[in-house]
Protein backbone atom coordinates (compact mmCIF):
# COMPACT_ATOMS: atom_id res chain seq x y z
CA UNK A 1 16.05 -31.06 10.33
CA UNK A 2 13.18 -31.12 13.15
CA UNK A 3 9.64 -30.69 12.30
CA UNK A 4 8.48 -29.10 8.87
CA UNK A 5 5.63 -28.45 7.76
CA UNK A 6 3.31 -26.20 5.69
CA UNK A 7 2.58 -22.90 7.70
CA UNK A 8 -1.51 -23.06 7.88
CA UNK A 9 -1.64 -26.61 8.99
CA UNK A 10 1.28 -25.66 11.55
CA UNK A 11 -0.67 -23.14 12.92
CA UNK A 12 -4.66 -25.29 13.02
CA UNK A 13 -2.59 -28.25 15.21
CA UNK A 14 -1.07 -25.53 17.71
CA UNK A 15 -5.02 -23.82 17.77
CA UNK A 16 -6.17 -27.31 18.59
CA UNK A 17 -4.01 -28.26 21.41
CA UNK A 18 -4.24 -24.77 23.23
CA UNK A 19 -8.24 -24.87 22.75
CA UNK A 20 -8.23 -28.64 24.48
CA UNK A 21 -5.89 -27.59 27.35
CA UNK A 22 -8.17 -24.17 28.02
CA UNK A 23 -11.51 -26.31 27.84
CA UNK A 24 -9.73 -28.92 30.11
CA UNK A 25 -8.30 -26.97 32.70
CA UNK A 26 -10.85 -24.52 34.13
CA UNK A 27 -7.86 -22.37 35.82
CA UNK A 28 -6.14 -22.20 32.25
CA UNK A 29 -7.19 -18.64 30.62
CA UNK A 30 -4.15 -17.98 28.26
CA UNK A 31 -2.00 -20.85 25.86
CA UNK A 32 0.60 -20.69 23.49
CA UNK A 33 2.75 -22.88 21.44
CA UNK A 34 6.21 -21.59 20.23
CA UNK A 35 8.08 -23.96 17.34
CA UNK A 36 11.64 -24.87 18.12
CA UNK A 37 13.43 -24.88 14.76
CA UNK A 38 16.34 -26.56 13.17
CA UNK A 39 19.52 -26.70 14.97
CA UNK A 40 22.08 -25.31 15.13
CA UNK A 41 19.82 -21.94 14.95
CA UNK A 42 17.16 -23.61 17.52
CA UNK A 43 14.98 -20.43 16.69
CA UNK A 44 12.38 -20.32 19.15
CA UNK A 45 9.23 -19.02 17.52
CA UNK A 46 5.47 -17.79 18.59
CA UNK A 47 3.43 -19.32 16.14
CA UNK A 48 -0.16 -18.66 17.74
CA UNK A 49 -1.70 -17.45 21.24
CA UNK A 50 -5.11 -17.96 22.69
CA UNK A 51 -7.00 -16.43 25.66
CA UNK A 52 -10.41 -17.85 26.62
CA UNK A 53 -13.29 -15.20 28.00
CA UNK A 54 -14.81 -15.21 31.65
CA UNK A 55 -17.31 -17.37 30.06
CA UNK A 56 -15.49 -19.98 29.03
CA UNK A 57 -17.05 -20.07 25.53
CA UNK A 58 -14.98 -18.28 23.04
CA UNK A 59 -10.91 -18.15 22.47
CA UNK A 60 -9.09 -14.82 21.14
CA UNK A 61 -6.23 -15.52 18.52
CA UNK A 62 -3.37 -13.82 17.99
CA UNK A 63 0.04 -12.42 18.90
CA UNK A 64 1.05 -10.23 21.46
CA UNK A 65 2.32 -6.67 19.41
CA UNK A 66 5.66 -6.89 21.19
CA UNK A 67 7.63 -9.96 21.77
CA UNK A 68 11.23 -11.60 21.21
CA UNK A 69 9.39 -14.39 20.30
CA UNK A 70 7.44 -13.51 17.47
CA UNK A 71 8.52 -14.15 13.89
CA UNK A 72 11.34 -14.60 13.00
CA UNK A 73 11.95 -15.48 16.40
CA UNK A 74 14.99 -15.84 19.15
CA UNK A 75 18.27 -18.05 18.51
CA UNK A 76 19.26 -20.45 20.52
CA UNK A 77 22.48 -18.29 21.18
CA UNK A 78 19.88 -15.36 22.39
CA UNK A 79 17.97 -17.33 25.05
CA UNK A 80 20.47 -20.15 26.24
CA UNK A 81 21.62 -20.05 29.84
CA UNK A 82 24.97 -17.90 29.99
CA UNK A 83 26.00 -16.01 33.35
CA UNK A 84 25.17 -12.35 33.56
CA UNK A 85 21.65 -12.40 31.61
CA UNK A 86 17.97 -13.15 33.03
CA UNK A 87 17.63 -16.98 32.73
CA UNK A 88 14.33 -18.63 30.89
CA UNK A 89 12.18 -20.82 31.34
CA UNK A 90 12.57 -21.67 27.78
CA UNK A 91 16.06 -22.37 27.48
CA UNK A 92 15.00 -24.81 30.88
CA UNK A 93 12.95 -26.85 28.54
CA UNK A 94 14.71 -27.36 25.35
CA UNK A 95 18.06 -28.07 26.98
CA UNK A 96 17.08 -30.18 29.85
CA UNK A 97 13.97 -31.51 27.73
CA UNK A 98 12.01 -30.96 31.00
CA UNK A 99 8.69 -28.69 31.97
CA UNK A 100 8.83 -25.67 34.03
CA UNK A 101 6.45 -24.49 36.10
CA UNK A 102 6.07 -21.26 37.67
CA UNK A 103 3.74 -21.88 40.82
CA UNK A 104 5.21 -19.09 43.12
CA UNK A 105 6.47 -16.13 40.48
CA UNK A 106 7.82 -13.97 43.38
CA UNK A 107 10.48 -16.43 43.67
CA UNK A 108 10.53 -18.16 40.09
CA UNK A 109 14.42 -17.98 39.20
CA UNK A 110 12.91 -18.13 35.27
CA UNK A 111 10.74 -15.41 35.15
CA UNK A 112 12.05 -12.96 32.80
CA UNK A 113 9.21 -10.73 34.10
CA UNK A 114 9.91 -10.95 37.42
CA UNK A 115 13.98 -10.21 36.61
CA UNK A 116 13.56 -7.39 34.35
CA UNK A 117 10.23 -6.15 35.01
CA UNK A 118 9.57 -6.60 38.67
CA UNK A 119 6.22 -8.18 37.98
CA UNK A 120 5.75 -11.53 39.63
CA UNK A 121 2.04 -12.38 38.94
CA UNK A 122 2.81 -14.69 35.99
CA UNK A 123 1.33 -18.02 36.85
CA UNK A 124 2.10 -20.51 34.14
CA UNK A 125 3.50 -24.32 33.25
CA UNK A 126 6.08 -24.78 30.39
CA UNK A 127 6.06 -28.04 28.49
CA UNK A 128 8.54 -29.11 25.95
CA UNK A 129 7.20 -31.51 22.96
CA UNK A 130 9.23 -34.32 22.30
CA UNK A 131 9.44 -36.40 19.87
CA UNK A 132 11.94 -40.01 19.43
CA UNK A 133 14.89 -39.37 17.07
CA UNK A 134 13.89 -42.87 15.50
CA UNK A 135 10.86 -41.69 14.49
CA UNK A 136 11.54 -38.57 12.96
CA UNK A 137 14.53 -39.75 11.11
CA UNK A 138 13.42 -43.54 9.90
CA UNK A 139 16.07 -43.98 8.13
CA UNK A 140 18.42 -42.95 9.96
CA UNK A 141 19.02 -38.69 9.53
CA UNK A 142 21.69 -37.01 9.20
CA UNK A 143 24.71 -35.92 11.33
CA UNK A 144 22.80 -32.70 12.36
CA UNK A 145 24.97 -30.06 13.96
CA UNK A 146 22.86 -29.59 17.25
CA UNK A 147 24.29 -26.69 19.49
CA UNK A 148 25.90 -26.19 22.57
CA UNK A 149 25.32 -24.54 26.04
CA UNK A 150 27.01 -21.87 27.54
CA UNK A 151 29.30 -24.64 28.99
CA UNK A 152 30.39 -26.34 25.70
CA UNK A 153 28.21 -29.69 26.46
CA UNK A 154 26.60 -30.23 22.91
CA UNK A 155 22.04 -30.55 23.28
CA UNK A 156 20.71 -33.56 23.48
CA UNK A 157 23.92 -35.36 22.93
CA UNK A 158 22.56 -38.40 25.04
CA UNK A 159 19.26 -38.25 24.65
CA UNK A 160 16.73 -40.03 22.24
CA UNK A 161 14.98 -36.76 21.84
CA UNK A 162 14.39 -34.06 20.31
CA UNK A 163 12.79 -30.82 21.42
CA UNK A 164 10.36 -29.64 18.35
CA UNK A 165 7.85 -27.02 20.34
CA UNK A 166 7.21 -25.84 23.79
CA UNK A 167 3.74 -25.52 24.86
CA UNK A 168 3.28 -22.18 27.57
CA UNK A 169 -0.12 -22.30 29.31
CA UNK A 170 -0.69 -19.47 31.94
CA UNK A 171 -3.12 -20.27 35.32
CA UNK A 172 -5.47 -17.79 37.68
CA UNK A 173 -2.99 -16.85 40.47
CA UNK A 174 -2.06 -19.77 42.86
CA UNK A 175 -3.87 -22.93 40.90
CA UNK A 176 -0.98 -24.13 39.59
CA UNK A 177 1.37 -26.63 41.52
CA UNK A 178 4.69 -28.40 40.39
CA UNK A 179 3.70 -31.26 39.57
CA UNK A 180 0.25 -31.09 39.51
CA UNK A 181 -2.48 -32.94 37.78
CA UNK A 182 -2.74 -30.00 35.41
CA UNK A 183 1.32 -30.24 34.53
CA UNK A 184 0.28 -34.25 33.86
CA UNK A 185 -2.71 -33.01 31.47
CA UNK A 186 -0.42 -30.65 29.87
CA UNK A 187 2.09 -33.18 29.54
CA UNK A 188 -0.17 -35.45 28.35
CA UNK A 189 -1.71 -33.44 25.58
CA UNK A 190 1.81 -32.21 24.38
CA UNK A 191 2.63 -36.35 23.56
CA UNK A 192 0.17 -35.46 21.63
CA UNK A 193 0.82 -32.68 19.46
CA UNK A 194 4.00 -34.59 19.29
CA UNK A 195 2.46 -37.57 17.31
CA UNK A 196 0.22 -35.60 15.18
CA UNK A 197 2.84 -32.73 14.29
CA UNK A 198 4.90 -36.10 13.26
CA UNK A 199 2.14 -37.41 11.24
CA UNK A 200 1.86 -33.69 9.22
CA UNK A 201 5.79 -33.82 8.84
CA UNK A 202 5.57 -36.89 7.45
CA UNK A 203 2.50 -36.71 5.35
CA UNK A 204 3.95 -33.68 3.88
CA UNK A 205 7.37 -35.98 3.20
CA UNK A 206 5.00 -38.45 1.65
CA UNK A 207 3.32 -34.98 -0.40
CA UNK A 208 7.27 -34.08 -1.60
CA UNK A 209 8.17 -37.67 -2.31
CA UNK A 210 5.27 -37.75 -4.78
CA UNK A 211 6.04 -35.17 -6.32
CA UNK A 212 9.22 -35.79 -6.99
CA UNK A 213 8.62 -39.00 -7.97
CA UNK A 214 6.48 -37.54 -10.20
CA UNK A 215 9.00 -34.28 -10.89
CA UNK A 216 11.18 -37.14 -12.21
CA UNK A 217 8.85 -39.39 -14.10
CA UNK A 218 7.91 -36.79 -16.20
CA UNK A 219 11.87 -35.54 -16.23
CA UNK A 220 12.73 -39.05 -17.32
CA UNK A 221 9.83 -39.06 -19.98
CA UNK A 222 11.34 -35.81 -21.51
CA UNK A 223 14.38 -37.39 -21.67
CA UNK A 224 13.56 -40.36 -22.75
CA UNK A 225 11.11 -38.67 -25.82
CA UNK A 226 13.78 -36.16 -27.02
CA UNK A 227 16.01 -38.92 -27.12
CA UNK A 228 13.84 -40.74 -29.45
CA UNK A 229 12.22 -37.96 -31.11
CA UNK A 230 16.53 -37.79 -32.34
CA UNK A 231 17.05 -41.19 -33.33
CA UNK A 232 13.36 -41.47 -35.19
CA UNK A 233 14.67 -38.31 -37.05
CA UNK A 234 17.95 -39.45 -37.63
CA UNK A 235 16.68 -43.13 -38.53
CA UNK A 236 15.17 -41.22 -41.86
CA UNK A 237 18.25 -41.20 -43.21
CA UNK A 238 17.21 -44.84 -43.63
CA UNK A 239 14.56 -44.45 -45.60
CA UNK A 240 16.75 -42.25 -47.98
CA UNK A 241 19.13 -44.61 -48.20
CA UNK A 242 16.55 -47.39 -49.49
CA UNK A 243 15.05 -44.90 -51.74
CA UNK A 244 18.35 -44.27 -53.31
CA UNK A 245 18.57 -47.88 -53.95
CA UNK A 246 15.25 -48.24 -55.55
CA UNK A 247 16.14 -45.64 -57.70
CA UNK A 248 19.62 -47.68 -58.69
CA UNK A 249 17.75 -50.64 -58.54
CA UNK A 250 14.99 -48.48 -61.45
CA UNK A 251 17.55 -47.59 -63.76
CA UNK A 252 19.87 -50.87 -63.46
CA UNK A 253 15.96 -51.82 -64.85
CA UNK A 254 15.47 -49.85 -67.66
CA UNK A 255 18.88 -50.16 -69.12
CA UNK A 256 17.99 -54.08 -68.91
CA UNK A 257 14.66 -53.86 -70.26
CA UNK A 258 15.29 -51.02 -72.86
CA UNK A 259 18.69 -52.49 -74.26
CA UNK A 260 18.51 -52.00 -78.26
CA UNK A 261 15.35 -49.99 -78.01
CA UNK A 262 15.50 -46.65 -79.32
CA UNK A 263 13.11 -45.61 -76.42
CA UNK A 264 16.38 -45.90 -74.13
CA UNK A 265 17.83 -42.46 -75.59
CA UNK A 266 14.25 -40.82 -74.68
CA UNK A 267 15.39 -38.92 -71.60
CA UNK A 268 19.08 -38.36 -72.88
CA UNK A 269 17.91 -37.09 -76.27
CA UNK A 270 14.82 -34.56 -74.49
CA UNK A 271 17.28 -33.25 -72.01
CA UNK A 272 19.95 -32.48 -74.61
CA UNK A 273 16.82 -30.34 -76.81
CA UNK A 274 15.91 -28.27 -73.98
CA UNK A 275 19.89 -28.01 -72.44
CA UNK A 276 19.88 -26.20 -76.01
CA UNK A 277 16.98 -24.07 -75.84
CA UNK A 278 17.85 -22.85 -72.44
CA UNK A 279 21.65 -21.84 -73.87
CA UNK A 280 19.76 -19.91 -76.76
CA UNK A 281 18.30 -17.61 -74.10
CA UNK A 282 21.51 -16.19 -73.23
CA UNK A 283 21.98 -13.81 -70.25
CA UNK A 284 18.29 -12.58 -70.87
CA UNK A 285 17.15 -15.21 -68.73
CA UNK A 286 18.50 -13.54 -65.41
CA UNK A 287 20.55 -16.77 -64.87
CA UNK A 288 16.80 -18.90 -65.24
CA UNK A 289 18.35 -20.66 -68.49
CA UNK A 290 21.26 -21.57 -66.28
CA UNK A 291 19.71 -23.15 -63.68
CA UNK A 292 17.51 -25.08 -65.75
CA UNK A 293 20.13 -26.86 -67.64
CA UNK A 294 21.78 -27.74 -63.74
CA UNK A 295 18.15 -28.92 -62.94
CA UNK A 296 17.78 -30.97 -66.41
CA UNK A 297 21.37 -32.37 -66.16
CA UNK A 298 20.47 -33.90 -62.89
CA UNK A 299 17.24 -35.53 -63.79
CA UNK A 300 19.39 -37.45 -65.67
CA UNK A 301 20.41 -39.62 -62.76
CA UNK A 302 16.94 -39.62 -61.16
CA UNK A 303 15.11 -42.86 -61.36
CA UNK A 304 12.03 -42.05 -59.12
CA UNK A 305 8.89 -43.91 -59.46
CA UNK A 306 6.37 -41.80 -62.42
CA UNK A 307 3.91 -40.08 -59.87
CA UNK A 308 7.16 -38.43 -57.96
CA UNK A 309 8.99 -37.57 -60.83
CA UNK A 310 6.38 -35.95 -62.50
CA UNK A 311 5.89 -33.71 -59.47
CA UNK A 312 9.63 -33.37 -59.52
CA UNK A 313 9.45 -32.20 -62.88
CA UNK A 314 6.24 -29.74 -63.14
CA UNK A 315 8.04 -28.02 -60.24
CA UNK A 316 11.32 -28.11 -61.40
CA UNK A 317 11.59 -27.98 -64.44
CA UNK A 318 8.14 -27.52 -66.30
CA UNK A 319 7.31 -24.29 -64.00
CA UNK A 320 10.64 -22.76 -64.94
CA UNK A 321 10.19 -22.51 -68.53
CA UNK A 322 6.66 -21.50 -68.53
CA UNK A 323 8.16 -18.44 -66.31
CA UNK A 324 10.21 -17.94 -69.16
CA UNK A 325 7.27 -18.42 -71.78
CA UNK A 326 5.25 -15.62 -69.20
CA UNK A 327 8.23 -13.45 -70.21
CA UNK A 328 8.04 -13.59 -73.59
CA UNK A 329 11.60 -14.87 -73.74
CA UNK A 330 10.54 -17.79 -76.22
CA UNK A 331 9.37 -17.81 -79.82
CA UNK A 332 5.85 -19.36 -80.33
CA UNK A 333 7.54 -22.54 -82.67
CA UNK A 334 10.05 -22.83 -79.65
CA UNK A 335 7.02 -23.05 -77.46
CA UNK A 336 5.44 -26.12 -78.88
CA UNK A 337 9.08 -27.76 -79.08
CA UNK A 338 9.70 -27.36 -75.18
CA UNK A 339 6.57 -28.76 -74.27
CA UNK A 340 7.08 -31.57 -76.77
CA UNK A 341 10.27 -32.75 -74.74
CA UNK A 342 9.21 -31.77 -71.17
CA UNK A 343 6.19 -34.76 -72.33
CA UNK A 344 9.08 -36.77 -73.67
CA UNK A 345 10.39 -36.55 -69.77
CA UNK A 346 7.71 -37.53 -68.25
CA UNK A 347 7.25 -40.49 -70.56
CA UNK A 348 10.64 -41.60 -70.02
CA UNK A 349 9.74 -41.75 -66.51
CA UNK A 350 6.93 -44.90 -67.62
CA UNK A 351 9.42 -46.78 -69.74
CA UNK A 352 10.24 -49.23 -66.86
CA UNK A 353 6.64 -50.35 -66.04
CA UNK A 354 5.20 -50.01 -69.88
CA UNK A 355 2.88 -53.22 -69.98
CA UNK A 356 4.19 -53.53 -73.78
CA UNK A 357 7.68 -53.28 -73.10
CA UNK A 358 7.97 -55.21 -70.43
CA UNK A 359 5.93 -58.04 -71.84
CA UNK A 360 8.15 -58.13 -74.56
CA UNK A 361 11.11 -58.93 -71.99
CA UNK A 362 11.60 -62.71 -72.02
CA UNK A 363 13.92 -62.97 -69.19
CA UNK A 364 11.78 -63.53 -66.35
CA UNK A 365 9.14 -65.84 -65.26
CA UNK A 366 5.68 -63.60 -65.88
CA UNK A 367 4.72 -63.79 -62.11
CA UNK A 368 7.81 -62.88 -60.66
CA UNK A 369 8.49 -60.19 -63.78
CA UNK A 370 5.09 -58.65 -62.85
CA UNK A 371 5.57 -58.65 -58.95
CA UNK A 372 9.22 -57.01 -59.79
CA UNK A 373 7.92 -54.45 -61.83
CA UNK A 374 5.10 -53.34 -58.87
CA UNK A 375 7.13 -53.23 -56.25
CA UNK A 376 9.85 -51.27 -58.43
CA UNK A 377 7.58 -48.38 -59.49
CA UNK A 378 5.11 -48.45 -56.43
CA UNK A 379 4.69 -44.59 -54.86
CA UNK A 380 6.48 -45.18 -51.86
CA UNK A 381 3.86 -45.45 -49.42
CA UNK A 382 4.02 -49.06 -49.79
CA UNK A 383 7.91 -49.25 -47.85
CA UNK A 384 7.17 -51.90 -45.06
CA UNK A 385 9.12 -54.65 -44.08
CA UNK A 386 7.31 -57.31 -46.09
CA UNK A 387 8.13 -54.94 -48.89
CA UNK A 388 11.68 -55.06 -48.38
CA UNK A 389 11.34 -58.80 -47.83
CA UNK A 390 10.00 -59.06 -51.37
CA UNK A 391 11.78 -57.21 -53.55
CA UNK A 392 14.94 -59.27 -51.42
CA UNK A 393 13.95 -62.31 -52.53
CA UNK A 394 13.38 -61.38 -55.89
CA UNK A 395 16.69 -59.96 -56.37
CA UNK A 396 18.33 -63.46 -55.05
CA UNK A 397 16.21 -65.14 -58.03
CA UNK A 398 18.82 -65.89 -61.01
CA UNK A 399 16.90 -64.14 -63.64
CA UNK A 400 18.23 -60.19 -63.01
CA UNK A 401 21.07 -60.04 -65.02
CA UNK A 402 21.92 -56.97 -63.36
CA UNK A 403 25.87 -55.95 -62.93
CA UNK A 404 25.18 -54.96 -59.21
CA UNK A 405 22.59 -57.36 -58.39
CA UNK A 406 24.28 -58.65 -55.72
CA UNK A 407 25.68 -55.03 -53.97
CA UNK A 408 22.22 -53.96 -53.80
CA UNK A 409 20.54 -57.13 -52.27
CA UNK A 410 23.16 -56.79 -49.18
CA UNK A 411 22.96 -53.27 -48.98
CA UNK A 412 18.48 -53.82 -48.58
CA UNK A 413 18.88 -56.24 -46.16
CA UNK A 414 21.32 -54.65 -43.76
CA UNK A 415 18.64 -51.94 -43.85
CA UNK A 416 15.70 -53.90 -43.68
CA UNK A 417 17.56 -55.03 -40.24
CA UNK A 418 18.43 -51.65 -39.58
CA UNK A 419 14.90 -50.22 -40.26
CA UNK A 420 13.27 -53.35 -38.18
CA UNK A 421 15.86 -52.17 -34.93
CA UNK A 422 14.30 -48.90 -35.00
CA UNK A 423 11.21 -49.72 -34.89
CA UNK A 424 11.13 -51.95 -32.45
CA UNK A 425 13.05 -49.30 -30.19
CA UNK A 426 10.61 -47.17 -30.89
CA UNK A 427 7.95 -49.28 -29.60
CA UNK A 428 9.93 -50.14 -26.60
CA UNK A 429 10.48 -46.81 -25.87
CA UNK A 430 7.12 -46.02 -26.08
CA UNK A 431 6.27 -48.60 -23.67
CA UNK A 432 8.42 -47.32 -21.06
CA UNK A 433 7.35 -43.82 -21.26
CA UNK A 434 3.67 -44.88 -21.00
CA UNK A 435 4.82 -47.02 -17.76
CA UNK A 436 6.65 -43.92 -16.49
CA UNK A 437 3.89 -41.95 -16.71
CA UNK A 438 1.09 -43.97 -15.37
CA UNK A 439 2.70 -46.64 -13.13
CA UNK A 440 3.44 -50.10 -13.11
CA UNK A 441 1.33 -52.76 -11.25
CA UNK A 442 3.99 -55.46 -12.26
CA UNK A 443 7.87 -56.42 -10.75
CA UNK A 444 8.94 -55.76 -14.96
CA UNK A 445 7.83 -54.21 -18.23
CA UNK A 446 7.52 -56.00 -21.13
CA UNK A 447 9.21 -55.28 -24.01
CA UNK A 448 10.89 -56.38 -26.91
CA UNK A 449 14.03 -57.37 -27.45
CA UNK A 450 15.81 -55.45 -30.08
CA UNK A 451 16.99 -58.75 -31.92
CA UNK A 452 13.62 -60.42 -32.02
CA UNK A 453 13.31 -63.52 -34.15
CA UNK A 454 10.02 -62.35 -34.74
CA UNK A 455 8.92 -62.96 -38.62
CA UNK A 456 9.33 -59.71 -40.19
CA UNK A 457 5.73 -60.43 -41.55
CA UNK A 458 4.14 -59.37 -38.17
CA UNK A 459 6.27 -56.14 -38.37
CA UNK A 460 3.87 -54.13 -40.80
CA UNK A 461 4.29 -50.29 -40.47
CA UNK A 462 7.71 -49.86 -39.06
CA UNK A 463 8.72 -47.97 -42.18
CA UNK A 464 5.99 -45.43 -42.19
CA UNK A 465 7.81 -43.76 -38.93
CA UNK A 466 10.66 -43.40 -41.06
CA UNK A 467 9.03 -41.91 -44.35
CA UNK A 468 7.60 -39.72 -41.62
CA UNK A 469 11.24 -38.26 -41.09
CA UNK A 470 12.26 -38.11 -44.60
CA UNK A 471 11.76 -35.84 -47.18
CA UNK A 472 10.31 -37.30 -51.21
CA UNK A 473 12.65 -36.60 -54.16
């Protein structure tokens, strides 16, 4: 690739240089600056024209209506040097890399005019702009497929050049000369528009490097946050799983606690009044009577802490047979009976943190038995990693008598560890996204390691992302 750069600025650099030439040179009147583009194409094209008045005060812009030159432009095939066509002085200067000027057009071998036209008052110096392969390819380039001349010699094959615009700059009649000091001010200024057109080429490389950098930053971000928004979604499966063993850990509890009470038939006994209520409905219940004995069956196996199972209940259960009441499916003595055992659930659901029943349990140390009973029938909200670390060490005390005591202390520490992991990924994660976006000063970012030693004590709040992800009940 030669030069490339935005259109607009292309076109205010090739304004510039003409209008400095004209104002230099009082014989100049007319300039233009034609882009060479990328090989193996080499499309010559007109990008702008100027012609300065008598006075020598204002320049006309613009494009002559007719030229082969004009957007889109002439390939390099179409203006080369090949035997039985008018040569140009174009093809002169982007082959050779060399100026031509044109100080007697009667007899200028170049002028297309002159060839095809017959007119020979065309007055004018050609200057190619060069600029060092080294500089517009830093790093190097690419193999670029440059073309060749009508004699199979490949352009600029040996030379550190390349040929990215020709400057055109026409003269009164008879004040130019080959080799003049206007040709040296021409070939001056076109060093010139060499360097800055380099400087726009690779300001706007700077421009597309940002961006992308950017592009991909944000790319990487995206990534990086779906990836997590997955794993913080699928991590609630962990707090599932230690809800499920809270709810074991409940009812391994209250068959402890409750053994030889007749309180410990409460639920089994309510459930098995209204399994028989609902079967008295028969099919008038449009299958309601059905699914409330599926609903009532499995509450059976709930443990859930009071607050939650009452709102597992009212919704339910309790909500289900006042639909049925609404209908007038249930006799007014039947009424009274259903509510009396729907209460009965809900007590059943306090029989594990009753101050009176557990202070009549002798089997633990009153601290610890008070501590236990909290953090068994808190509301969930509570599901940190100190938590976990509490109710751990409590179940390694020798006073739970429980038959899979043991089972369930493994099975809360392997996902305390698990729970702590994804946490701390998550902040790491974090951290790295934040740096992505906004930049780094420093050689590294800090962040954890996912097996910190770190006391689990400084780790408050971890859980919450994951009761964030799970669903209650």
């Amino acid at each position: 690739m030669t030069i490339k750069i935005n259109e607009e600025a292309l076109e205010k650099v090739c304004k510039e240089i003409i209008e400095t030439i004209l104002i230099c040179l009082p014989n100049a009147f007319k300039g233009t600056v034609y882009q060479i583009g990328n090989p193996p194409d080499m499309i010559a094209r007109r990008i702008t024209s100027g012609i300065i008045d008598e006075g020598r005060k204002e320049i006309s812009w613009g494009l002559p209506e007719k030229s082969d030159y004009n957007s889109p432009g002439k390939r390099w095939r179409e203006y080369r040097d090949e035997p039985g066509r008018p040569l140009e002085a174009m093809a002169w200067c982007v082959e050779r890399q060399e100026s031509w000027t044109a100080e007697d057009p009667k007899n200028d071998s170049r002028s297309v005019r002159l060839q095809v036209e017959g007119a020979w008052a065309d007055f004018h110096h050609m200057e190619p702009v060069l600029i060092r392969k080294r500089d517009l390819y830093p790093d190097g380039g690419v193999l670029l497929d440059y073309p060749k001349n009508h004699e199979g010699r490949i352009l600029w094959e040996d030379s550190e050049f390349v040929v990215v615009a020709v400057i055109k700059i026409h003269f009164r009649p008879h004040t130019i000369k080959i080799g003049g000091p206007e040709t040296k001010v021409i070939q001056r200024l076109s060093r010139a528009l060499g360097t800055e057109l380099l400087s726009h080429q690779l300001t706007q490389k700077s421009l597309e490097a940002m961006n992308n950098l950017a592009e991909d930053r944000l790319n990487s971000c995206n990534i990086l946050a779906d990836s997590l928004r997955n794993v913080i979604t699928k991590s609630g499966l962990i707090f599932s799983l230690i809800k499920l063993e809270l709810d074991f850990l409940r009812g391994q509890w209250e068959d402890l606690l409750l053994k030889g009470s007749d309180e410990r038939a409460l639920r089994r006994k309510a459930v098995a009044a209204l399994n028989m209520f609902a079967r008295s409905l028969g099919e008038s219940a449009d299958g309601l009577g059905d699914n409330l004995i599926k609903l009532q069956q499995r509450f059976m196996e709930l443990h859930p802490p009071p607050e939650q199972g009452e709102n597992w209940l009212r919704m339910q259960v309790e909500e289900k047979w006042n639909t049925l009441i609404q209908m007038g499916l249930m006799e007014e003595e039947r009424i009274g009976a259903v509510q009396g055992e729907i209460h009965n659930l809900k007590r059943s659901l306090y029989l594990g943190s009753d101050p009176h029943i557990v202070a009549a349990y002798e089997g633990f140390p009153e601290p610890l038995k008070t501590e236990w009973v909290n953090l068994l029938y808190s509301n969930g909200e509570t599901l940190d990693l100190v938590f976990l670390d509490r109710l751990i060490h409590i179940l390694e005390s020798p006073y739970l008598d429980f038959p899979y005591r043991e089972k369930s202390k493994k099975s809360l520490i392997r996902l305390k560890a698990v729970a702590q992991i994804m946490g701390q990924l998550e902040d790491n994660t974090n951290v790295v996204l934040r740096e992505l976006l906004n930049g780094h000063d420093d050689e590294t970012i800090a962040v954890k390691p996912l097996l910190s030693k770190e006391k689990t004590t400084g780790r408050k709040g971890n859980m919450a992302r994951l009761r964030a992800c799970s669903s209650v009940g």
